[in-house]
Protein backbone atom coordinates (compact mmCIF):
# COMPACT_ATOMS: atom_id res chain seq x y z
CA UNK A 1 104.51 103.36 125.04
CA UNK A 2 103.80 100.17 122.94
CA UNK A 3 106.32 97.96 122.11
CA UNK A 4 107.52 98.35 118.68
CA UNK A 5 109.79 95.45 116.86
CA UNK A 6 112.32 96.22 114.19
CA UNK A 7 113.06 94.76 110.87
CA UNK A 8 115.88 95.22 108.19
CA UNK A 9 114.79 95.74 104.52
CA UNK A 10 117.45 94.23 102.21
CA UNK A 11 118.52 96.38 99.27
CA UNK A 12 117.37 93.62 96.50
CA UNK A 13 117.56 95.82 93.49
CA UNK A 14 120.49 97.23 94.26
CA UNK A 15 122.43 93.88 93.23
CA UNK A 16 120.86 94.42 89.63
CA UNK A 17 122.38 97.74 89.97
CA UNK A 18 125.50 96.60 90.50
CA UNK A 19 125.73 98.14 93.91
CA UNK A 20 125.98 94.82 95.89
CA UNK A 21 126.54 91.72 95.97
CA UNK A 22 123.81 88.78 96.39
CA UNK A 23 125.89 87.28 98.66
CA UNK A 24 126.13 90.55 100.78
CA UNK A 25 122.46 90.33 101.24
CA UNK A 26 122.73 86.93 102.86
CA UNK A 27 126.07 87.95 105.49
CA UNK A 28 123.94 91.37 106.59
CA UNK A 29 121.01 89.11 107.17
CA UNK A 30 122.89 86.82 109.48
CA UNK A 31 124.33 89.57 111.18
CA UNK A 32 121.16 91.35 112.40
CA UNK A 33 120.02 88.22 112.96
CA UNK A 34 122.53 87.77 115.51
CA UNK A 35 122.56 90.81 117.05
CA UNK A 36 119.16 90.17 118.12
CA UNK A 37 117.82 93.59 117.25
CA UNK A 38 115.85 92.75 114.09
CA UNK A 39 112.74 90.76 113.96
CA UNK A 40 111.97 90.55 110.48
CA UNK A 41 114.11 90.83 107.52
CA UNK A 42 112.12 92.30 104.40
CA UNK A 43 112.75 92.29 100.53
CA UNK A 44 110.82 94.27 98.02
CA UNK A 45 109.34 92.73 94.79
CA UNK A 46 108.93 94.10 91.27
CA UNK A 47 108.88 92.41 87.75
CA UNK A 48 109.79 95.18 85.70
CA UNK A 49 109.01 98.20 86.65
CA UNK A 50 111.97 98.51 89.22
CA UNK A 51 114.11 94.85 88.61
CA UNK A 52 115.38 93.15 91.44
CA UNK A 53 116.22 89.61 92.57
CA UNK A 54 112.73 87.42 92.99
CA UNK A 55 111.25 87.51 96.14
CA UNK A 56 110.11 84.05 97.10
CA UNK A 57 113.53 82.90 95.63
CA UNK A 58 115.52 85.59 97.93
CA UNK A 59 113.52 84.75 101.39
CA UNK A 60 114.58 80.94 100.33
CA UNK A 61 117.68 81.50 99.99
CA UNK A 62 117.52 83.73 103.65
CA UNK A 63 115.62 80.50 105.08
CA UNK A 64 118.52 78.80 105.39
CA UNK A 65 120.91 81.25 106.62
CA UNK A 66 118.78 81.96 109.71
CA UNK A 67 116.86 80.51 112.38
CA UNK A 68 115.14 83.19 113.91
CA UNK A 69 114.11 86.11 111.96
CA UNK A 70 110.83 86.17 110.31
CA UNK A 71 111.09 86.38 106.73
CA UNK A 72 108.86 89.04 104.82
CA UNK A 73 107.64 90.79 101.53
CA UNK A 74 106.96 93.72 101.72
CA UNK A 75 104.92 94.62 99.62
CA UNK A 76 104.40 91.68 96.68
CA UNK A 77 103.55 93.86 94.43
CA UNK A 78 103.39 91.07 91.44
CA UNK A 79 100.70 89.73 93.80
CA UNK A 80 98.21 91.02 91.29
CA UNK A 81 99.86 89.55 88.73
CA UNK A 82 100.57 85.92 89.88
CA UNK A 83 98.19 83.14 89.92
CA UNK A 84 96.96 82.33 93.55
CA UNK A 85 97.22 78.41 92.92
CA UNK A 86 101.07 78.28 92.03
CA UNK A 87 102.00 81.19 94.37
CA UNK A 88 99.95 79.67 97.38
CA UNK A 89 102.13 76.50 96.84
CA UNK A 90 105.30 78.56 96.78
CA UNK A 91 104.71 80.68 99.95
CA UNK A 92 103.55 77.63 101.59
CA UNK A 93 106.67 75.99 100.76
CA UNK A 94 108.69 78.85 101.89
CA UNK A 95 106.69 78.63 105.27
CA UNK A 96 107.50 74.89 105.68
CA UNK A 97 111.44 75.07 104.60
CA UNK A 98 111.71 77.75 107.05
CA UNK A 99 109.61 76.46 110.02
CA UNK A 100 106.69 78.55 110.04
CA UNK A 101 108.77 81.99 109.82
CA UNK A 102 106.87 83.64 106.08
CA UNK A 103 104.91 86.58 106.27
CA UNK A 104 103.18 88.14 102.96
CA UNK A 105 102.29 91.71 102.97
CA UNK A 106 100.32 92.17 99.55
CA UNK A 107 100.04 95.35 97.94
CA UNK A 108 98.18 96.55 94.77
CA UNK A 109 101.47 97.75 92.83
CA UNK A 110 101.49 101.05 90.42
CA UNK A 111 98.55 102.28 88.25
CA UNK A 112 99.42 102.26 84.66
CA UNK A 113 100.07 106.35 84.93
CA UNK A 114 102.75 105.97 87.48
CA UNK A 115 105.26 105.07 84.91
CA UNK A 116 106.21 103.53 81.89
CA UNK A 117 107.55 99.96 83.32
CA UNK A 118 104.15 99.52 85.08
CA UNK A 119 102.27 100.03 82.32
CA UNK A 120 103.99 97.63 80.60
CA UNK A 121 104.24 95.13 83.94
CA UNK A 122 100.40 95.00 83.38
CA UNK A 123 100.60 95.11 79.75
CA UNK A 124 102.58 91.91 79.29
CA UNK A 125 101.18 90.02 82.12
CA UNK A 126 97.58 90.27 80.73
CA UNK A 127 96.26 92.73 83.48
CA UNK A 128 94.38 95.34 83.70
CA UNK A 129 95.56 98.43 85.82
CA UNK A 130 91.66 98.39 86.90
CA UNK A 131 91.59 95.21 87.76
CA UNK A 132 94.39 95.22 90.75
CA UNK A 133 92.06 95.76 93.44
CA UNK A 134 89.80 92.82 92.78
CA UNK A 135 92.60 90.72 92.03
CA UNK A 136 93.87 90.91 95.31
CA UNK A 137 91.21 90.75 96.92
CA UNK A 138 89.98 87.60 95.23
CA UNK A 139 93.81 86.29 95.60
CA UNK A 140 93.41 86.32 99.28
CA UNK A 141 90.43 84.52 99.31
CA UNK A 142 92.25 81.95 97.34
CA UNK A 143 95.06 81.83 99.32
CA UNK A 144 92.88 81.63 102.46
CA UNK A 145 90.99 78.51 101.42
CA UNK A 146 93.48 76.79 99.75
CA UNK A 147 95.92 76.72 102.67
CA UNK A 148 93.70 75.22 105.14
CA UNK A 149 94.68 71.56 103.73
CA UNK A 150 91.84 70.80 102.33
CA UNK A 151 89.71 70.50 98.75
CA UNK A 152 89.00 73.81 97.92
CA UNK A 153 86.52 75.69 95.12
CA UNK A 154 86.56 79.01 93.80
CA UNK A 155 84.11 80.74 90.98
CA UNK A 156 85.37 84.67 90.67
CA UNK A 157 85.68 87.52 88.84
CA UNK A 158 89.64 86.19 87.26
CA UNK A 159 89.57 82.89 88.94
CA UNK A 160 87.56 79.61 88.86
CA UNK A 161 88.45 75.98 89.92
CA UNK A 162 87.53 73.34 91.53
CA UNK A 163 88.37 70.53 94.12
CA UNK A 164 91.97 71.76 94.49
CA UNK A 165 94.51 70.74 97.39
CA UNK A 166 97.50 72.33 97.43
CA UNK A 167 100.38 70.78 99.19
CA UNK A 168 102.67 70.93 101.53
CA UNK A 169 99.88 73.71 103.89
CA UNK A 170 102.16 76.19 105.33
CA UNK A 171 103.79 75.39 109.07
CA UNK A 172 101.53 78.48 110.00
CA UNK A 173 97.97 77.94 110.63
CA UNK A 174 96.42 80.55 109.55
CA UNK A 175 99.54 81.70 107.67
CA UNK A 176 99.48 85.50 107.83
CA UNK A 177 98.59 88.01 105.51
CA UNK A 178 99.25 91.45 105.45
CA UNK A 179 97.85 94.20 103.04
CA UNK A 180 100.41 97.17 102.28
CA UNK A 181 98.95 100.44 101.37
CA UNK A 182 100.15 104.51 101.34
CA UNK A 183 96.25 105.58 100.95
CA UNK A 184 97.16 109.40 103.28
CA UNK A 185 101.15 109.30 102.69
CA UNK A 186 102.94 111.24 100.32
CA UNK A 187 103.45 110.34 96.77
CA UNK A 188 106.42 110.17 94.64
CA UNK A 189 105.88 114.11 93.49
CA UNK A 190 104.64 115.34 96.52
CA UNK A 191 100.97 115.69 97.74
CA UNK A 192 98.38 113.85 99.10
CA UNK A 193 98.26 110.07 97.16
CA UNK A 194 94.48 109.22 96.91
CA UNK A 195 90.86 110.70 96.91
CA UNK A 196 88.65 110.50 99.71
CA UNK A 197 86.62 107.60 98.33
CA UNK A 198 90.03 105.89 97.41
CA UNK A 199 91.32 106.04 101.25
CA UNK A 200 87.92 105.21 102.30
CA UNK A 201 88.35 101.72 100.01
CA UNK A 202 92.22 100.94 100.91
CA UNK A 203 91.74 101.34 104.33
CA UNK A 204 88.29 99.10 104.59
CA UNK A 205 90.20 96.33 102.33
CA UNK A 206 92.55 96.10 105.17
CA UNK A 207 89.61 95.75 107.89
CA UNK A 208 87.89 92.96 105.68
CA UNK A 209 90.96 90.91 104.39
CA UNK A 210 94.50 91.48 106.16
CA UNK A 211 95.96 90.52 109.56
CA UNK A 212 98.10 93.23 109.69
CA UNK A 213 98.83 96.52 107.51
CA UNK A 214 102.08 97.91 106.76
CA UNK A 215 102.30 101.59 105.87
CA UNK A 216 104.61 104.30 104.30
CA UNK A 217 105.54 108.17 103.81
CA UNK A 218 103.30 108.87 106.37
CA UNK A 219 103.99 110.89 109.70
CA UNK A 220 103.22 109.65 113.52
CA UNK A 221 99.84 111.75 113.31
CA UNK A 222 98.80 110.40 109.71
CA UNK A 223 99.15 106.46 110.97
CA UNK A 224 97.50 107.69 114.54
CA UNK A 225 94.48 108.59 112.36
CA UNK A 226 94.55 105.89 110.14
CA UNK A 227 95.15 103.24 112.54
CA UNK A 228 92.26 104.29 114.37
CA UNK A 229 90.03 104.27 111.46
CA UNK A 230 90.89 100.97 110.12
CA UNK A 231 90.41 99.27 113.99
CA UNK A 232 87.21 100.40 113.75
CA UNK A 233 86.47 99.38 110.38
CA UNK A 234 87.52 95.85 111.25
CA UNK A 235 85.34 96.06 114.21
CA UNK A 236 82.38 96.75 112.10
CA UNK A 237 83.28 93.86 109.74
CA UNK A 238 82.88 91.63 112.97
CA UNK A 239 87.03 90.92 113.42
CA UNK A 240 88.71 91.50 116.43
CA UNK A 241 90.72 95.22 115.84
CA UNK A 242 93.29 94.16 118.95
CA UNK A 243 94.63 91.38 116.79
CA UNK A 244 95.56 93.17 113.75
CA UNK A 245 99.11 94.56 113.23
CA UNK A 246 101.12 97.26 111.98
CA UNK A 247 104.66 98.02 110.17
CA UNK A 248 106.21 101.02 108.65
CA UNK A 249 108.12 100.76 105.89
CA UNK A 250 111.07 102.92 106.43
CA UNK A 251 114.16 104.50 105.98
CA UNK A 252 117.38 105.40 108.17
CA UNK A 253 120.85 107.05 107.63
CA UNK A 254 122.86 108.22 110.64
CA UNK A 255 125.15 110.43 110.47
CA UNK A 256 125.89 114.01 113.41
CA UNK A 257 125.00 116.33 109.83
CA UNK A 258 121.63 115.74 109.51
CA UNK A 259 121.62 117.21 105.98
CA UNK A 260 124.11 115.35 104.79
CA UNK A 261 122.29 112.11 105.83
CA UNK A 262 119.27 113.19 104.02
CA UNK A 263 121.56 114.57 100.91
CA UNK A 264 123.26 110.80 100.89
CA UNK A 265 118.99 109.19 101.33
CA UNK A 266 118.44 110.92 98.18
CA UNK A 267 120.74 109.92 96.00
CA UNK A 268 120.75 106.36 97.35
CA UNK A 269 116.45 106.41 96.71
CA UNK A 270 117.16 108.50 93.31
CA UNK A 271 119.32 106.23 91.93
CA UNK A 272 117.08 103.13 93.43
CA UNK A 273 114.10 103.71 91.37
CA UNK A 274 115.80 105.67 89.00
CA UNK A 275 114.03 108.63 89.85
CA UNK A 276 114.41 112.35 90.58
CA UNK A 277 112.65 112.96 94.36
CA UNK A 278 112.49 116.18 96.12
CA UNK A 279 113.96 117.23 99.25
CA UNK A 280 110.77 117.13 101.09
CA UNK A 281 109.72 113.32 100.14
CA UNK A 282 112.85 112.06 101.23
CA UNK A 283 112.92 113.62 104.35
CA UNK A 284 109.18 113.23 104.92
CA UNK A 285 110.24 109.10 104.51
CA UNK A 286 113.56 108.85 106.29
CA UNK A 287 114.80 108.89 109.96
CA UNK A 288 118.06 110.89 109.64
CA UNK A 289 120.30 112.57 111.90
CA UNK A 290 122.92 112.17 114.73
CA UNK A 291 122.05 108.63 117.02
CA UNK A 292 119.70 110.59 119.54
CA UNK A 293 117.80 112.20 116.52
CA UNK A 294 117.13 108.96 114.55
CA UNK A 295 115.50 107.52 118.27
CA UNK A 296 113.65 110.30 119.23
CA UNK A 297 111.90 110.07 115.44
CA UNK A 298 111.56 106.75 115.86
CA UNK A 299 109.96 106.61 119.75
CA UNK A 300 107.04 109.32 118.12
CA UNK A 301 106.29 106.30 115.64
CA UNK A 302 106.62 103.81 118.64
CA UNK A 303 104.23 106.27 120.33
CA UNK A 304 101.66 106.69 117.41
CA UNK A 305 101.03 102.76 118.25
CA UNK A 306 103.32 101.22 115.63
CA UNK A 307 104.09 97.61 116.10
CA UNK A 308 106.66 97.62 113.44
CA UNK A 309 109.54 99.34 112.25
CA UNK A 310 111.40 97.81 108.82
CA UNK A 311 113.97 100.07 108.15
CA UNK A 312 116.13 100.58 104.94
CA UNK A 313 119.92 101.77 105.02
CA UNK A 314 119.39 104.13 102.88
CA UNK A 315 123.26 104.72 102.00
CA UNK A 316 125.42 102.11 99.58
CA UNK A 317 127.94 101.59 103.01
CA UNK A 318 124.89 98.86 104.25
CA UNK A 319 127.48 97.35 106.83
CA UNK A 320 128.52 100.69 108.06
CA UNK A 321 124.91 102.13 108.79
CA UNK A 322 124.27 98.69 110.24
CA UNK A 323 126.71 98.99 112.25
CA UNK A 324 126.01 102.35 113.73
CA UNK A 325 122.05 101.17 114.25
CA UNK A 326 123.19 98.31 115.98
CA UNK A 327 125.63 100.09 118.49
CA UNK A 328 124.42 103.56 118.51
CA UNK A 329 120.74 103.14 118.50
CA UNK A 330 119.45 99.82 118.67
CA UNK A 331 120.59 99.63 122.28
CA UNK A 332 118.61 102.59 123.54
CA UNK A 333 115.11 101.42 121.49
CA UNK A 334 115.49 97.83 122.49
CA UNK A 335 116.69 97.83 125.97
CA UNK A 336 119.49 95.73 124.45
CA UNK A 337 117.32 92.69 123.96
């Protein structure tokens, strides 16, 4: 079985709802930091859509609380809307304040018909819901060339400049980035989230651009598939398949009543995005149960060929679920490393 890491996902809207405090996110971080159980700790990113504290500012902020963890977005999904230029001198300041520990996982963010705040995100930000794709793709590129310390040129589709140096370069060289995409999970209402053609694109976008893809809402089978597919989509666009990575984007509530874990993941995720999901999404996005049901769902991931596991507590008691993870289950999945 491969050996899968794990990573915490802060709860960064939650302290615009009220639910937390900012300085909670900062003592949780420390503490699965020294536990030595989490790898990574991840925030989520949103302008308006679903408000939450900034992202680059957050991971700062996390820089120097820790030492160890890596320290991730996941996904940017203002990626689209940010200029390359200023946000490749950001992340690469982030990567030197914290000694080479950033890692960007991109995404394209909501369509315009996946709710009101997104279509105004793109409305008052001067993009085009049509235009995401290219956008990041051509962001990338930017970010790519731009980090490698030295004059750099661009003429695209949205952006154009020329003999620009960005400084400081990040610590890491190449700094990673990661695409995030749900081309074959479930949506928000249930069903399959994208057309043939659509999966076909996502999936070769990672292959061409990304050094790693994190996924969600998808079963071990469904990433099996799709993991396969992209390794040999980024063999055919002459990369090497064995060094690209993975991560699921997930979430976790223990507790013996496995119902009432996946009643208290609901209302946690409902009130979240301030949505209304059904029974089925939630459960088809949550590890939930009594210790030994949360691992065994999480070895089938481990054995699907997952590298990466971020999970979100998906309850409002964060240090209580934490806790449990840490002595309940953490032990068994890590060998107590």
């Amino acid at each position: 079985m491969p050996a899968t890491t794990f990573g915490l996902t802060l709860p960064n809207r939650a302290v615009v709802l009220g639910a937390i405090k900012s300085r909670e996110l900062l003592e949780l971080t420390v503490e699965a930091e020294a536990s030595g159980a989490f790898e990574t700790v991840w925030v989520g990113d949103s302008l308006l859509a679903k408000p939450r504290l900034e992202a680059v500012a957050l991971l700062s902020a996390l820089a120097g609380a820790t030492s160890r963890m890596r320290l991730a977005v996941g996904c940017l999904a203002t990626f689209v809307h940010r200029h390359p230029l200023l946000f490749a001198q950001q992340w690469a300041s982030l990567d030197v304040l914290s000694g080479g520990r950033a890692l960007l996982a991109v995404c394209l963010g909501g369509p315009d018909e996946q709710s009101p705040g997104q279509a105004l995100h793109h409305k008052v930000m001067g993009v085009r819901s049509g235009e995401r794709g290219g956008r990041l793709e051509e962001g990338i590129q930017i970010l790519r060339k731009v980090w490698s310390g030295e004059k750099a040129s661009h003429q695209g589709a949205f952006y154009q400049f020329e003999g620009v140096k960005i400084e400081p370069r990040p610590v890491q060289q190449p700094c990673p980035i990661w695409i995030a995409s749900n081309p074959t999970g479930l949506t928000w209402k249930g069903g399959a989230s994208a057309s043939d053609a659509a999966v076909e694109r996502g999936l070769r976008r990672v292959a061409r651009y990304a050094d790693g893809w994190m996924t969600n809402k998808v079963t071990p089978a469904q990433f099996r598939e799709q993991w396969a597919r992209i390794a040999r989509m980024t063999k055919e666009e002459g990369r090497d398949p064995d060094a690209m990575q993975s991560a699921l984007y997930h979430n976790i509530n223990i507790n013996e009543d496995r119902q009432q874990a996946l009643e208290e993941s609901k209302t946690f995720l409902d009130t979240y995005y301030t949505s209304k999901f059904s029974p089925a999404f939630v459960e088809g996005w949550t590890v939930a149960g009594s210790p030994a049901q949360c691992i065994a769902q999480l070895r089938e991931y481990a054995a699907a060929g997952l590298t990466h596991v971020s999970l979100r507590l998906t309850s409002w008691d964060q240090r209580g679920q934490l806790k449990r993870f840490l002595g309940e289950v953490a032990p068994v999945l890590t060998g107590a490393r």
